[in-house]
C-alpha atoms as a PDB file:
ATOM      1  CA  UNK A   1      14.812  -8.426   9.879  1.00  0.00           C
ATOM      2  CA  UNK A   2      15.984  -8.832  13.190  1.00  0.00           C
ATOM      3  CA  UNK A   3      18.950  -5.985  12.285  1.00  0.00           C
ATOM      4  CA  UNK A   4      16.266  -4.174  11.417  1.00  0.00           C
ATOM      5  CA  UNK A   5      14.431  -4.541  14.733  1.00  0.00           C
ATOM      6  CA  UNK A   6      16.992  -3.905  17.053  1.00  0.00           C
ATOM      7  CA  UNK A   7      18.063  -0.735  15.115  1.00  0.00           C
ATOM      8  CA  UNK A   8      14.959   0.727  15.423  1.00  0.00           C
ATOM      9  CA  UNK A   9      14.453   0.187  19.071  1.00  0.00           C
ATOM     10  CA  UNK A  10      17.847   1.473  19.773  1.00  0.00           C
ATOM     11  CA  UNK A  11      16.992   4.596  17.539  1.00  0.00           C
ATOM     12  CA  UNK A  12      13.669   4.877  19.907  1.00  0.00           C
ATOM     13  CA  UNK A  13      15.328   4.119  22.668  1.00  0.00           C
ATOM     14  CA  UNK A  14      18.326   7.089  22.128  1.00  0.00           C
ATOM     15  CA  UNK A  15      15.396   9.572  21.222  1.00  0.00           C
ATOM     16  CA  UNK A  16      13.159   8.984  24.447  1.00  0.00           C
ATOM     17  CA  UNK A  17      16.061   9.379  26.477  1.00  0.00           C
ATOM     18  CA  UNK A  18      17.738  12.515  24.389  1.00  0.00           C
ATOM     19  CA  UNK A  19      14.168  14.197  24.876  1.00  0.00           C
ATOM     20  CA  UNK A  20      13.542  13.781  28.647  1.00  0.00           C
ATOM     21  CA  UNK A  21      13.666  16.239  30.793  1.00  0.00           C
ATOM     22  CA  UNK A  22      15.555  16.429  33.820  1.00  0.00           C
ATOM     23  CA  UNK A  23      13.672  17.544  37.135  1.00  0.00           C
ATOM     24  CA  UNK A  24      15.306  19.775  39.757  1.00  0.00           C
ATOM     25  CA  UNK A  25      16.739  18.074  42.777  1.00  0.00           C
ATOM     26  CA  UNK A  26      15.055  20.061  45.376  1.00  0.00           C
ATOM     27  CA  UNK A  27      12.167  22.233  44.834  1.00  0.00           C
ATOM     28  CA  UNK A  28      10.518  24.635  47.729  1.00  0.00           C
ATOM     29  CA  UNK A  29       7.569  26.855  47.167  1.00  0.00           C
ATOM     30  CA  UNK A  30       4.008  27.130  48.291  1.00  0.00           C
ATOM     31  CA  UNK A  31       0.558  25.451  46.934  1.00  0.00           C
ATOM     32  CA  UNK A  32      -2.529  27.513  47.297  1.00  0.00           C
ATOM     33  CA  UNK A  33      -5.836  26.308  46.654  1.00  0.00           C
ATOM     34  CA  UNK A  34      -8.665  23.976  48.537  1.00  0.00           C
ATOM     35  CA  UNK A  35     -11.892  22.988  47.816  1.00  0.00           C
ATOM     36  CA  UNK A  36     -14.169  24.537  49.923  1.00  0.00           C
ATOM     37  CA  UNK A  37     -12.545  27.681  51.704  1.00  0.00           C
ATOM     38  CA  UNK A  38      -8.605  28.727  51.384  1.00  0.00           C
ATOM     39  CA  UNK A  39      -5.521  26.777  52.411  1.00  0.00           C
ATOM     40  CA  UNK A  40      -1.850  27.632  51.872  1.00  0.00           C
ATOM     41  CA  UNK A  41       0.313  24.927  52.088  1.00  0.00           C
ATOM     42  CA  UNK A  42       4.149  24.970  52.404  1.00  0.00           C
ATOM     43  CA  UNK A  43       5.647  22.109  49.465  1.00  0.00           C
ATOM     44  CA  UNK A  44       9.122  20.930  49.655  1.00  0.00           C
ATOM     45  CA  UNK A  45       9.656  18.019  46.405  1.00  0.00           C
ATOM     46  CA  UNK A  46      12.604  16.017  46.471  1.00  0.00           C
ATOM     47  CA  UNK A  47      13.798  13.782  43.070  1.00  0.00           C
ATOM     48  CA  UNK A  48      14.092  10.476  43.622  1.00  0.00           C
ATOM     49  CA  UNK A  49      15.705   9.198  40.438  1.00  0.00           C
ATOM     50  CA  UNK A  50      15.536  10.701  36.564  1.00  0.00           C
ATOM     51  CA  UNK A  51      11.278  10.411  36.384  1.00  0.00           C
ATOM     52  CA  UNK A  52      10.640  10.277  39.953  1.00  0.00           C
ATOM     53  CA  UNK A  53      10.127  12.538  43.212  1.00  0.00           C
ATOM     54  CA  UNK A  54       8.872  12.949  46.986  1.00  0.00           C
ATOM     55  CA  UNK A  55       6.672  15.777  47.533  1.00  0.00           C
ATOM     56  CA  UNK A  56       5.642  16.781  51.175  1.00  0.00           C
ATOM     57  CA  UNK A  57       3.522  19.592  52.189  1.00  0.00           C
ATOM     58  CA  UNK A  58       2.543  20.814  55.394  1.00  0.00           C
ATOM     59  CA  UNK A  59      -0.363  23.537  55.091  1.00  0.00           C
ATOM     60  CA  UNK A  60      -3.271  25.865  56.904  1.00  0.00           C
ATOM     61  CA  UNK A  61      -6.789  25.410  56.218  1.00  0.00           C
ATOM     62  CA  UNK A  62      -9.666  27.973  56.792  1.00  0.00           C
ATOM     63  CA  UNK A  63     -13.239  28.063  55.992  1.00  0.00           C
ATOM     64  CA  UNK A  64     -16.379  29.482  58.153  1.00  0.00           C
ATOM     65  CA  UNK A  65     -16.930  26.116  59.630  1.00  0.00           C
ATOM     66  CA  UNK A  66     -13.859  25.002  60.946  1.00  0.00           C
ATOM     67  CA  UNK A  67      -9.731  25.946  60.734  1.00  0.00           C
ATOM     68  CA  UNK A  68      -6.868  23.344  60.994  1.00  0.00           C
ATOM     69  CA  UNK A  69      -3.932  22.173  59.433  1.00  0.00           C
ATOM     70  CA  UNK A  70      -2.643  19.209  57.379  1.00  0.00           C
ATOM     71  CA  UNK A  71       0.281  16.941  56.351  1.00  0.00           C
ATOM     72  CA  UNK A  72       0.650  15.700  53.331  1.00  0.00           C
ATOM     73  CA  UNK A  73       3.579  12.854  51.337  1.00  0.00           C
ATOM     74  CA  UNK A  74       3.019  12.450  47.744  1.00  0.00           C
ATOM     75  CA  UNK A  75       5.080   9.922  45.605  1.00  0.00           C
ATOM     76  CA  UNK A  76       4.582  11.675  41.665  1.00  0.00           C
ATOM     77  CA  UNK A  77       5.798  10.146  38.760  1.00  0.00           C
ATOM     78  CA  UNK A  78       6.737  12.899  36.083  1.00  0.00           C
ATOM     79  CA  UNK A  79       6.416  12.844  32.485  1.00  0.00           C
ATOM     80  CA  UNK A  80       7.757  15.230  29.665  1.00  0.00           C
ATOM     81  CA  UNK A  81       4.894  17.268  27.730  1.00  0.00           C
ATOM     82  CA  UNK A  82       6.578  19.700  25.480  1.00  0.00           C
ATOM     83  CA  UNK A  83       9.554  21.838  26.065  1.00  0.00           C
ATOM     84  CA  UNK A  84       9.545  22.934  29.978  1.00  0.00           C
ATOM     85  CA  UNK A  85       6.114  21.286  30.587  1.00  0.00           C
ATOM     86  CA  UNK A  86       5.466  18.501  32.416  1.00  0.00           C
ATOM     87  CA  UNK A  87       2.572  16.230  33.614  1.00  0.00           C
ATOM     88  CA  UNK A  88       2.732  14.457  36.799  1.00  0.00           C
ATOM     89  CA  UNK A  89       0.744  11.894  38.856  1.00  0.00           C
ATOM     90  CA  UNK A  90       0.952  10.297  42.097  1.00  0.00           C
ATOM     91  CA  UNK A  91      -0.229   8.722  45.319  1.00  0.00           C
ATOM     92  CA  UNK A  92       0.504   9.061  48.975  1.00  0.00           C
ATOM     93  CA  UNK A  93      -1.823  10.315  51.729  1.00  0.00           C
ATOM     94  CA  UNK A  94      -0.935  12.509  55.288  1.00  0.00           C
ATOM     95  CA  UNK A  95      -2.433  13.254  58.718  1.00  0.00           C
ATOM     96  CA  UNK A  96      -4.903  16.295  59.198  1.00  0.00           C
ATOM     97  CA  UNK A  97      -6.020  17.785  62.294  1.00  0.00           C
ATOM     98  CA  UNK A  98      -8.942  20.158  62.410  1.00  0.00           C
ATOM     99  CA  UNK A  99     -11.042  22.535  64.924  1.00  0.00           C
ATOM    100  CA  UNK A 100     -14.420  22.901  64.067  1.00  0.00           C
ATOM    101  CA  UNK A 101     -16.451  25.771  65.587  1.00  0.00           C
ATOM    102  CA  UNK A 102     -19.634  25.763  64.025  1.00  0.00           C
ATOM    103  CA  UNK A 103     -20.357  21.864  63.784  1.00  0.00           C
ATOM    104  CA  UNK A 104     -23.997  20.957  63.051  1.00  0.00           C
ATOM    105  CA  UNK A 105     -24.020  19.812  66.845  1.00  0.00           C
ATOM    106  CA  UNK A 106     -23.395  23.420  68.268  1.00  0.00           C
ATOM    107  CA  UNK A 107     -20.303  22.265  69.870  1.00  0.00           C
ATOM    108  CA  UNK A 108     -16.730  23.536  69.242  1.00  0.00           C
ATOM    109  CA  UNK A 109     -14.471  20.235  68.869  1.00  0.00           C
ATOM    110  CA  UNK A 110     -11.424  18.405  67.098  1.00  0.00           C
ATOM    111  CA  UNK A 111     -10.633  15.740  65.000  1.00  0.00           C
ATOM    112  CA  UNK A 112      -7.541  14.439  63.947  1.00  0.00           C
ATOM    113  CA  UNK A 113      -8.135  12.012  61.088  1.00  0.00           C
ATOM    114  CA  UNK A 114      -6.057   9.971  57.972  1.00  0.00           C
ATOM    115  CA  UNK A 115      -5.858  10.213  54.609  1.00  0.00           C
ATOM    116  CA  UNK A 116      -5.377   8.765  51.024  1.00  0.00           C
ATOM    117  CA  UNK A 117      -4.581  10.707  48.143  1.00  0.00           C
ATOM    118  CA  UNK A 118      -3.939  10.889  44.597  1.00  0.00           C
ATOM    119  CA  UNK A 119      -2.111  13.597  42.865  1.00  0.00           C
ATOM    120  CA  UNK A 120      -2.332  14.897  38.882  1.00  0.00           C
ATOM    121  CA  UNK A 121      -0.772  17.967  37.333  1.00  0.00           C
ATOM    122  CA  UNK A 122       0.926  19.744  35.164  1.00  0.00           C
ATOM    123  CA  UNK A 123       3.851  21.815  35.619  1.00  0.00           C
ATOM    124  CA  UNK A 124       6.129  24.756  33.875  1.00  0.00           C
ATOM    125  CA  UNK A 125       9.820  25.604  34.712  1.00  0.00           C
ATOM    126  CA  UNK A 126      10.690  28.538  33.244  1.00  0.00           C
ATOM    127  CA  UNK A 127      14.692  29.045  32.743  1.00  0.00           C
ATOM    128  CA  UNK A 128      15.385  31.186  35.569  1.00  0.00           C
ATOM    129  CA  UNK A 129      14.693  28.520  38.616  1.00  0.00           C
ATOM    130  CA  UNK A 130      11.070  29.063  39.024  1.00  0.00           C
ATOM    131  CA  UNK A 131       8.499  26.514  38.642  1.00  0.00           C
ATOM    132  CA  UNK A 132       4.327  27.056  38.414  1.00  0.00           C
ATOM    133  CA  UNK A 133       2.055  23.867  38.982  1.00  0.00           C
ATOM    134  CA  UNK A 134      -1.542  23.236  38.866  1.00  0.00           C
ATOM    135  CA  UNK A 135      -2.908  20.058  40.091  1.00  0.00           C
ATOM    136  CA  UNK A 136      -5.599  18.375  41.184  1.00  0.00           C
ATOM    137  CA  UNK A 137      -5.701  16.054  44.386  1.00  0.00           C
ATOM    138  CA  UNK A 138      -8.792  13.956  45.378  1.00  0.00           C
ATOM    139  CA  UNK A 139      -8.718  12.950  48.942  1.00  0.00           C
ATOM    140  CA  UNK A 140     -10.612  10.565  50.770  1.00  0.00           C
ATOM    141  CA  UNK A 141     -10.819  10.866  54.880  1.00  0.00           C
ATOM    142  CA  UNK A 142     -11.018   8.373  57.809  1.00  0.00           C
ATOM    143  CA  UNK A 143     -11.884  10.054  60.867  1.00  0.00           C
ATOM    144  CA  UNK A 144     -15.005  10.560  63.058  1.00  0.00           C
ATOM    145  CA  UNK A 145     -18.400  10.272  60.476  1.00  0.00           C
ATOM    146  CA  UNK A 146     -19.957  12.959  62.966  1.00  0.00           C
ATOM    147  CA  UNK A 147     -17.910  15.302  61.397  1.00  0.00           C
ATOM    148  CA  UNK A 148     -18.568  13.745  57.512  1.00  0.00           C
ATOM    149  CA  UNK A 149     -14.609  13.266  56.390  1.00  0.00           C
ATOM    150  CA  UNK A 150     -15.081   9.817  55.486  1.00  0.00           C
ATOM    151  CA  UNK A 151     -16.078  11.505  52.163  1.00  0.00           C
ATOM    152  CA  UNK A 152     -14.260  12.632  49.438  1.00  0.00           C
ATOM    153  CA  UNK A 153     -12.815  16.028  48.865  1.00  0.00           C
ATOM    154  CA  UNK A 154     -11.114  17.393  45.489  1.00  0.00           C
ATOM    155  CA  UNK A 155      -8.363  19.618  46.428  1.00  0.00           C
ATOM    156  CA  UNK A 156      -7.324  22.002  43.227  1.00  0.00           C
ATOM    157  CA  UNK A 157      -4.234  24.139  43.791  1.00  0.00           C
ATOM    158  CA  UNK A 158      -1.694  26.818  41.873  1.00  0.00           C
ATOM    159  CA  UNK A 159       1.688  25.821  43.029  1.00  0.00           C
ATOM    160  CA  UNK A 160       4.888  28.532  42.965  1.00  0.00           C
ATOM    161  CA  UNK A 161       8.181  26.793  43.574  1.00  0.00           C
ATOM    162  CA  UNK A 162      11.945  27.692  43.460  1.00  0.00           C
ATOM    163  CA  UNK A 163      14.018  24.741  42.132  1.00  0.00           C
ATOM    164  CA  UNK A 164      17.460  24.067  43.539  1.00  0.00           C
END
C-alpha cells in the first residue's frame, strides 16, 4: 500500500510540474483603467522564481476633481488556468501624490498619502511575446481624512505587456 502511495504522488507530482507554465522573465507594458476617472500606468513585472513575480507600476491619474500620480509594488503569485491563461493574486501597496483643484473646501491643495493593496487577475500570453491582463486591485489609503482617502477604492484595469 505504501508502493502504491508513493507512486501515485510521484505520478501527481511529475504531472503538476509537466503542466505549469513558465512566466516571462521581464514583462513591460502599460495598465489602463481606474475607478473613478482615467489613469494610465506604466507596469514593469519581474519573475521571481517558477510561480512568482515583482510587479511595479508608476502611473497618471485624472478625474474632474483632482490629477496626480502614483507608485505602486505588487508581489503576485501566478497560477496556470488552461493553455496560455493564467490567474494571479497578490499584495503590496505604493506612495500616491495628488493635486486636488476642486476640493469640497474651495481650495486648490496636495496630499501625498500611503497605501495597501491587493491584486487579482487573469492573464493571456499569446505566442508572439504579447501579454493582455485584466485585474482587479482594491486599495485602501492613509492620508489626510479632509480629503476622504482613508477609504477604499477598487481599481479595475486592461493591462498590454511585451514579455522579454
Amino acid at each position: 500500500m505504501k508502493k502504491v502511495f508513493l507512486l501515485v504522488a510521484v505520478f501527481i507530482g511529475f504531472t503538476a510540474l509537466t503542466n505549469a507554465q513558465e512566466i516571462a522573465d521581464n514583462a513591460i507594458g502599460l495598465r489602463l483603467g481606474d475607478s473613478d476617472g482615467f489613469g494610465a500606468e506604466v507596469s514593469y513585472q519581474r519573475a521571481l522564481g517558477g510561480d512568482n513575480r515583482l510587479e511595479v507600476d508608476l502611473g497618471l491619474r485624472s478625474s474632474s476633481n483632482y490629477d496626480g500620480f502614483k507608485l505602486t509594488g505588487l508581489y503576485q503569485w501566478v497560477f496556470p488556468l488552461d493553455g496560455d491563461f493564467n490567474w494571479y493574486v497578490g499584495a503590496g501597496g505604493g506612495l500616491a501624490s495628488y493635486e486636488f483643484d476642486n476640493d469640497r473646501f474651495g481650495d486648490d491643495n496636495d496630499e501625498t498619502f500611503v497605501f495597501v493593496a491587493g491584486d487579482i487577475g487573469i492573464e493571456y500570453s499569446f505566442d508572439i511575446p504579447l501579454m493582455l491582463s485584466l485585474d482587479f486591485r482594491p486599495e485602501i489609503g492613509f492620508g489626510d481624512d479632509r480629503f476622504d482617502n482613508n477609504d477604499l477604492d477598487f481599481d479595475i484595469a486592461l493591462g498590454i505587456r511585451y514579455q522579454f
